[in-house]
N, C-alpha and C. Protein backbone atom coordinates (compact mmCIF):
# COMPACT_ATOMS: atom_id res chain seq x y z
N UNK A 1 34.17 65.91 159.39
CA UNK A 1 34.31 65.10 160.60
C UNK A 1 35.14 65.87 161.62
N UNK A 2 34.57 65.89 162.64
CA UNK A 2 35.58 66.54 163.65
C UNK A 2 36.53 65.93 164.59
N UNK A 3 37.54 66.40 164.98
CA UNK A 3 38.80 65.74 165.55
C UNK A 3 38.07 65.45 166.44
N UNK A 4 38.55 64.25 167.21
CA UNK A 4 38.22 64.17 169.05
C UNK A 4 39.04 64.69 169.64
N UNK A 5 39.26 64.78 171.25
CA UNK A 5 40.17 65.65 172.05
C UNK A 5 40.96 64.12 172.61
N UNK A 6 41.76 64.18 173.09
CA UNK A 6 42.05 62.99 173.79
C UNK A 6 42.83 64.25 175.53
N UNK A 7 41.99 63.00 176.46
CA UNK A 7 41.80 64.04 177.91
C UNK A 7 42.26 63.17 179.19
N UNK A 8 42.32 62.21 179.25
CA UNK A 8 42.73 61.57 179.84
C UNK A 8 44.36 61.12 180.44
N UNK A 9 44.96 61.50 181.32
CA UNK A 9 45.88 61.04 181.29
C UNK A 9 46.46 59.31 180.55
N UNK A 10 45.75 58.56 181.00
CA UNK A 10 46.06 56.60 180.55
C UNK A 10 45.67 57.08 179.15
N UNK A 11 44.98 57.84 178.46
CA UNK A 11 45.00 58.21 177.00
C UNK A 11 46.31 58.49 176.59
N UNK A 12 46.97 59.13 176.76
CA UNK A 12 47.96 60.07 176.29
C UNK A 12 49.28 59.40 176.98
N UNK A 13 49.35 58.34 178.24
CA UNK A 13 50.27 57.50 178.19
C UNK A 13 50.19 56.33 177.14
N UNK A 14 48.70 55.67 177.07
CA UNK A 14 48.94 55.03 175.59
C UNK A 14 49.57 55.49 174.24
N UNK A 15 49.89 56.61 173.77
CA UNK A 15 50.02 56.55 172.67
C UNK A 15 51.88 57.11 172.72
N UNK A 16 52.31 57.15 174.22
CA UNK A 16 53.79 58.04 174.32
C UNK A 16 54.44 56.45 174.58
N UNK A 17 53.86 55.38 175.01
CA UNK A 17 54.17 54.23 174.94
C UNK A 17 54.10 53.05 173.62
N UNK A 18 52.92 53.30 173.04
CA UNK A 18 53.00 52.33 172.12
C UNK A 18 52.94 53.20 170.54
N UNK A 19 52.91 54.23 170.53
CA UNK A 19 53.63 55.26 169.58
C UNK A 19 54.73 55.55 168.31
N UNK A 20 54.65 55.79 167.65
CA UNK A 20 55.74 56.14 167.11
C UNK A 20 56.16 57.63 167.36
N UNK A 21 57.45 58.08 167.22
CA UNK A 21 57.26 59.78 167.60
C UNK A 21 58.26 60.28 166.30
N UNK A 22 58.33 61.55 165.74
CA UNK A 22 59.37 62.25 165.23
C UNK A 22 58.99 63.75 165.79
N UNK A 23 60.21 64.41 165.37
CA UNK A 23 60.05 65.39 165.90
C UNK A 23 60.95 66.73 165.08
N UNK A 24 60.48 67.82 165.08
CA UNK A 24 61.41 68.93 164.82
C UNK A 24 61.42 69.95 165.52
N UNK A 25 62.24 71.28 165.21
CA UNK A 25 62.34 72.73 165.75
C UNK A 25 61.15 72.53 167.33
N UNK A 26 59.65 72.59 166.66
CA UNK A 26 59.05 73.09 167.54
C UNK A 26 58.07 72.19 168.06
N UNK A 27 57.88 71.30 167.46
CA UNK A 27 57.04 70.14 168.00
C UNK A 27 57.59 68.84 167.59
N UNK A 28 57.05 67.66 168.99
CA UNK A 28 57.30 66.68 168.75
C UNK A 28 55.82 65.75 168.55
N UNK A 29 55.73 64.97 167.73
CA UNK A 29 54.88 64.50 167.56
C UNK A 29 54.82 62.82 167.80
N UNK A 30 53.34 62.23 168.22
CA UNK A 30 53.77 60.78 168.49
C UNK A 30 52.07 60.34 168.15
N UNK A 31 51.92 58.99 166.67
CA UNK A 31 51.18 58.45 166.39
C UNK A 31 50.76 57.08 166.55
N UNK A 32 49.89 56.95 166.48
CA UNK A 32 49.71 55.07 167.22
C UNK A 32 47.96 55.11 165.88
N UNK A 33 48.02 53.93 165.33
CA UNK A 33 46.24 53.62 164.96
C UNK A 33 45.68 52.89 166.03
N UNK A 34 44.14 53.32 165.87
CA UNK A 34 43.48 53.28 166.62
C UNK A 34 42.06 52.76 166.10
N UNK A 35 42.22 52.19 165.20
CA UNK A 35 41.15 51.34 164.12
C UNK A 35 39.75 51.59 164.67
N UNK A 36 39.76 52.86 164.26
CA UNK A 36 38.39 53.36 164.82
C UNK A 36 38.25 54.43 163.55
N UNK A 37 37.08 54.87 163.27
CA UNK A 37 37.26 55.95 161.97
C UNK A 37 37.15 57.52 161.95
N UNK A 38 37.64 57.74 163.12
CA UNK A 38 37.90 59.16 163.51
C UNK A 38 39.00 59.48 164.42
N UNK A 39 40.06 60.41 163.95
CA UNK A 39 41.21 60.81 164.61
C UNK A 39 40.98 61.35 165.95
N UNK A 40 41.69 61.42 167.04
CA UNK A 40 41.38 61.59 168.14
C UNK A 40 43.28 62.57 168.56
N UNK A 41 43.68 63.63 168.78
CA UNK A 41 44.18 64.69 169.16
C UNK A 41 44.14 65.08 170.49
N UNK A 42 45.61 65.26 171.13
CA UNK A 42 46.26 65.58 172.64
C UNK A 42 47.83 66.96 172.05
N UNK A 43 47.60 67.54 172.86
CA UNK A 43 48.15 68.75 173.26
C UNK A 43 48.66 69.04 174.23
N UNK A 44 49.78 68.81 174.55
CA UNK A 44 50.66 68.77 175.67
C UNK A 44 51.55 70.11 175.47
N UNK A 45 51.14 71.17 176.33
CA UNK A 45 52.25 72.28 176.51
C UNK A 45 52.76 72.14 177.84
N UNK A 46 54.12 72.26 178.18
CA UNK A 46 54.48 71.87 179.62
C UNK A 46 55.00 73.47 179.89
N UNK A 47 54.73 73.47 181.42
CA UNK A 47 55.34 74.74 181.84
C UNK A 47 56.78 75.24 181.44
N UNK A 48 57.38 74.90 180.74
CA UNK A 48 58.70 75.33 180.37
C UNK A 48 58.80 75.94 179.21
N UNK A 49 57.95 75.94 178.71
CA UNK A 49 57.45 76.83 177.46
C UNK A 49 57.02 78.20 177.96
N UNK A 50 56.12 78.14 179.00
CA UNK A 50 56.30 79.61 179.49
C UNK A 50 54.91 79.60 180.59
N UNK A 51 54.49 81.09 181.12
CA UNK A 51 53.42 80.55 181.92
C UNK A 51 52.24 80.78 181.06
N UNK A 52 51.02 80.56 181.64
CA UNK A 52 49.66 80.24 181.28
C UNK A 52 48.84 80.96 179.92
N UNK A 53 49.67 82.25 179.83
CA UNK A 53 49.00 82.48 178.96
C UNK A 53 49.86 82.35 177.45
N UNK A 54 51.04 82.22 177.45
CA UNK A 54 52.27 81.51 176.58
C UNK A 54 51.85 79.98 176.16
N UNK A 55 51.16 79.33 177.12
CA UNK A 55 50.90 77.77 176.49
C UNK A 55 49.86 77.77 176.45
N UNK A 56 48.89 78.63 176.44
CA UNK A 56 47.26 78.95 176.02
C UNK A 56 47.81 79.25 174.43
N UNK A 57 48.50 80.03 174.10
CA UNK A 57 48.31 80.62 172.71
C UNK A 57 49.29 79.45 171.99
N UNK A 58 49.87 78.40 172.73
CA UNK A 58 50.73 77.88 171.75
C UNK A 58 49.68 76.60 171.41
N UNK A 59 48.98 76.05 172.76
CA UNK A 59 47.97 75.37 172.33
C UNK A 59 46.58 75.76 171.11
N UNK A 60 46.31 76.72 171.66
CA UNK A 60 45.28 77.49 170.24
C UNK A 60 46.10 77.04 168.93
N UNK A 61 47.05 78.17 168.77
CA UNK A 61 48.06 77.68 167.94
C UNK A 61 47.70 76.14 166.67
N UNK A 62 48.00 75.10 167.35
CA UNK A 62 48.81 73.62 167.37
C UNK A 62 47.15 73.27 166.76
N UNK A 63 46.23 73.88 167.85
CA UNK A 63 44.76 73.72 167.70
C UNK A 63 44.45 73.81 166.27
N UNK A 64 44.12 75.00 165.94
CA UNK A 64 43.58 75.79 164.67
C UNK A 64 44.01 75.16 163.38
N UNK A 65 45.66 75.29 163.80
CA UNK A 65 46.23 74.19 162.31
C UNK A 65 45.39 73.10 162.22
N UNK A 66 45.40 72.42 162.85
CA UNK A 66 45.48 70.63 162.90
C UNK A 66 43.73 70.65 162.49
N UNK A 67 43.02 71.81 163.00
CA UNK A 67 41.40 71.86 162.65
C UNK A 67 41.35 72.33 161.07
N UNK A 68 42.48 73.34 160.72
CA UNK A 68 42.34 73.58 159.37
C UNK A 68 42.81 72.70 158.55
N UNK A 69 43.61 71.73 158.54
CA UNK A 69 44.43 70.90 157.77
C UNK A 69 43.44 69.17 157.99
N UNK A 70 42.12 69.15 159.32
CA UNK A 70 41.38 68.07 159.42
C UNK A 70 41.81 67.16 158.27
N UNK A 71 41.03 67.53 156.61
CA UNK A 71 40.37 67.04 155.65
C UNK A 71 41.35 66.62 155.14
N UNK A 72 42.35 66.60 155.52
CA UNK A 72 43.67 66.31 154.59
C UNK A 72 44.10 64.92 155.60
N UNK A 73 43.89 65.13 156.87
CA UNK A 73 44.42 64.11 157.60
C UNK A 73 44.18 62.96 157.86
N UNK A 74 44.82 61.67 157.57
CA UNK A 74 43.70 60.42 157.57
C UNK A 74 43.09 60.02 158.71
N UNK A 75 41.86 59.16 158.17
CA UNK A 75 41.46 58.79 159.60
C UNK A 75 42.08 57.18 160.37
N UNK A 76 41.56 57.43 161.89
CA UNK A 76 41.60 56.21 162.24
C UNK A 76 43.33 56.39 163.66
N UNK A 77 43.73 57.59 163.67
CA UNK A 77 45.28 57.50 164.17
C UNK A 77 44.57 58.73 165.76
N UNK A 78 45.26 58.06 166.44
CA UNK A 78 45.49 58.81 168.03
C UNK A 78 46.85 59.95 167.36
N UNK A 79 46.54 60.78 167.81
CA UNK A 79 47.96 61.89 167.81
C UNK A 79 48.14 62.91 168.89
N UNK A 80 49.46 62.31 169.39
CA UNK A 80 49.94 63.88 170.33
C UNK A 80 50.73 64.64 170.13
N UNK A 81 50.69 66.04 170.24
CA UNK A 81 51.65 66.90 170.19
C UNK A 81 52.35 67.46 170.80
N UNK A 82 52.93 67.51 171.09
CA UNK A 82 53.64 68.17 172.41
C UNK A 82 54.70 69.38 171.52
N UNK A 83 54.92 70.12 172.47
CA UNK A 83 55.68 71.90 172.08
C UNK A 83 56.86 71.78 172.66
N UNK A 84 57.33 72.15 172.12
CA UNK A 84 59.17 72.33 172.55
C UNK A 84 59.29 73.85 172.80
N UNK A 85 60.18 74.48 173.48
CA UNK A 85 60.27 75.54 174.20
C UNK A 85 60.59 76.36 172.93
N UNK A 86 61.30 76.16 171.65
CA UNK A 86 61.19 77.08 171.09
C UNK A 86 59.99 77.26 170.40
N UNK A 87 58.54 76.65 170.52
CA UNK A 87 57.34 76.79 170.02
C UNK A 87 56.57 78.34 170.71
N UNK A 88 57.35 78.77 171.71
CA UNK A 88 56.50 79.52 172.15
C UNK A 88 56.87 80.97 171.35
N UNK A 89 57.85 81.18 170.49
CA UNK A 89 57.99 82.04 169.77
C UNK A 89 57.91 82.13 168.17
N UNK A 90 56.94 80.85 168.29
CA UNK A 90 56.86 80.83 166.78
C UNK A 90 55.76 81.39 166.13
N UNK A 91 55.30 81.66 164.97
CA UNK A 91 54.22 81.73 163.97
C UNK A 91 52.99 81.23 164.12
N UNK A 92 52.43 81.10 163.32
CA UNK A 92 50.96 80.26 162.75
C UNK A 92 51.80 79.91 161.82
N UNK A 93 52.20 81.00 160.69
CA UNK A 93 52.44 80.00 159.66
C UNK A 93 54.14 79.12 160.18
N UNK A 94 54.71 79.10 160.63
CA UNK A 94 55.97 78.14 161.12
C UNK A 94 55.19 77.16 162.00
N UNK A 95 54.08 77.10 162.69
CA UNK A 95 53.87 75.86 163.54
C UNK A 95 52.91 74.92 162.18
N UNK A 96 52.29 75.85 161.16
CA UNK A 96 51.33 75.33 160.51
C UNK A 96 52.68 74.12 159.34
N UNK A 97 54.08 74.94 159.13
CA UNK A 97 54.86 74.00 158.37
C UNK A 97 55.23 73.11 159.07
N UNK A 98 55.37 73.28 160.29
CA UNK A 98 56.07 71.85 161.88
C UNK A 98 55.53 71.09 161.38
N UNK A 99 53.93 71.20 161.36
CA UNK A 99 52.88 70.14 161.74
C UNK A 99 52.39 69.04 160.26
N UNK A 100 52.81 70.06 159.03
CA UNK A 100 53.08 69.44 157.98
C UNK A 100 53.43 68.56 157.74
N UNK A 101 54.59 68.92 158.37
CA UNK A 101 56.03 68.20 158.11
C UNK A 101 56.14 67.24 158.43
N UNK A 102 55.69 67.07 159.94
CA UNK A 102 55.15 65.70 160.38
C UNK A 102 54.69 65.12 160.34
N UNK A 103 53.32 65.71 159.86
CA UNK A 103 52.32 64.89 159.29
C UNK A 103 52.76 64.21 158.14
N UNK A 104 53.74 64.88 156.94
CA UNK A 104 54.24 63.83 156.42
C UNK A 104 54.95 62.73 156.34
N UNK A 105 55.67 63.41 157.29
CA UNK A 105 57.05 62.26 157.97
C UNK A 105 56.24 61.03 158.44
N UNK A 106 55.36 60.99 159.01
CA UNK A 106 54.19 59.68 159.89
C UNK A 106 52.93 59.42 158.28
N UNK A 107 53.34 59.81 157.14
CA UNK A 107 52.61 59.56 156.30
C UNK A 107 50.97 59.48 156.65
N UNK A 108 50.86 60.32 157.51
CA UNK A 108 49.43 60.50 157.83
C UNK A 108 48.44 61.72 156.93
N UNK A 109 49.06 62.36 156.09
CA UNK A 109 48.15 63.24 155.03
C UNK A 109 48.01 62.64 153.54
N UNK A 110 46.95 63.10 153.39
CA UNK A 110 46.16 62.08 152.52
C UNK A 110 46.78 62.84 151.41
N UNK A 111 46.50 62.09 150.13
CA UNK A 111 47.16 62.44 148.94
C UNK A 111 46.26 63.65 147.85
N UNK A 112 45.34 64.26 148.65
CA UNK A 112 44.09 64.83 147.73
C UNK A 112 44.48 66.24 147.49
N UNK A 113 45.53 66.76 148.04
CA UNK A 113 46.93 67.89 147.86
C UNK A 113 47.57 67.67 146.41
């Protein structure tokens, strides 16, 4: 099943409003359900992370994980991510443990690990 994008601005204020968020080092994360049976994914790099081509690669980045880790992730939840300024010097594998991490913290990965 493939992620959806979420593109909309009133998208992505829904879920920073009625949300839950945690957060670490390099990303903050914020989940809401959405009782629908496919996850739907927002990516917020803000210019302070760096310019265009710094929040191109941090978005790829944030991207790739969250596409490789799909099958693990439950369905049915809106999720945004947003990057914290020290994201722009991080890893694959350090954004791939962020996103873990959170994902466990919001008990959103499935138990098939």
């Amino acid at each position: 099943m493939k992620l959806e994008s979420l593109k909309k601005n009133y998208q992505f204020r829904f879920v920073y409003n009625k949300g839950k968020s945690i957060a670490n080092r390099f990303l903050v994360m914020y989940v809401v359900r959405n009782n629908k049976d496919s996850d739907y994914l927002g990516v917020s790099v803000s210019k302070k992370v760096g310019k265009s081509v710094v929040r191109s690669r941090v978005t790829r980045l944030i991207k790739e994980n969250v596409r490789l880790m799909e099958d693990d992730i439950k369905k049915g939840y809106d999720i945004v991510v947003i990057a914290r300024v020290a994201a722009k010097d991080a890893t694959f594998q350090e954004i791939k443990k962020s996103l873990i991490m959170l994902l466990s913290k919001h008990k959103l990965l499935s138990e098939k690990n």
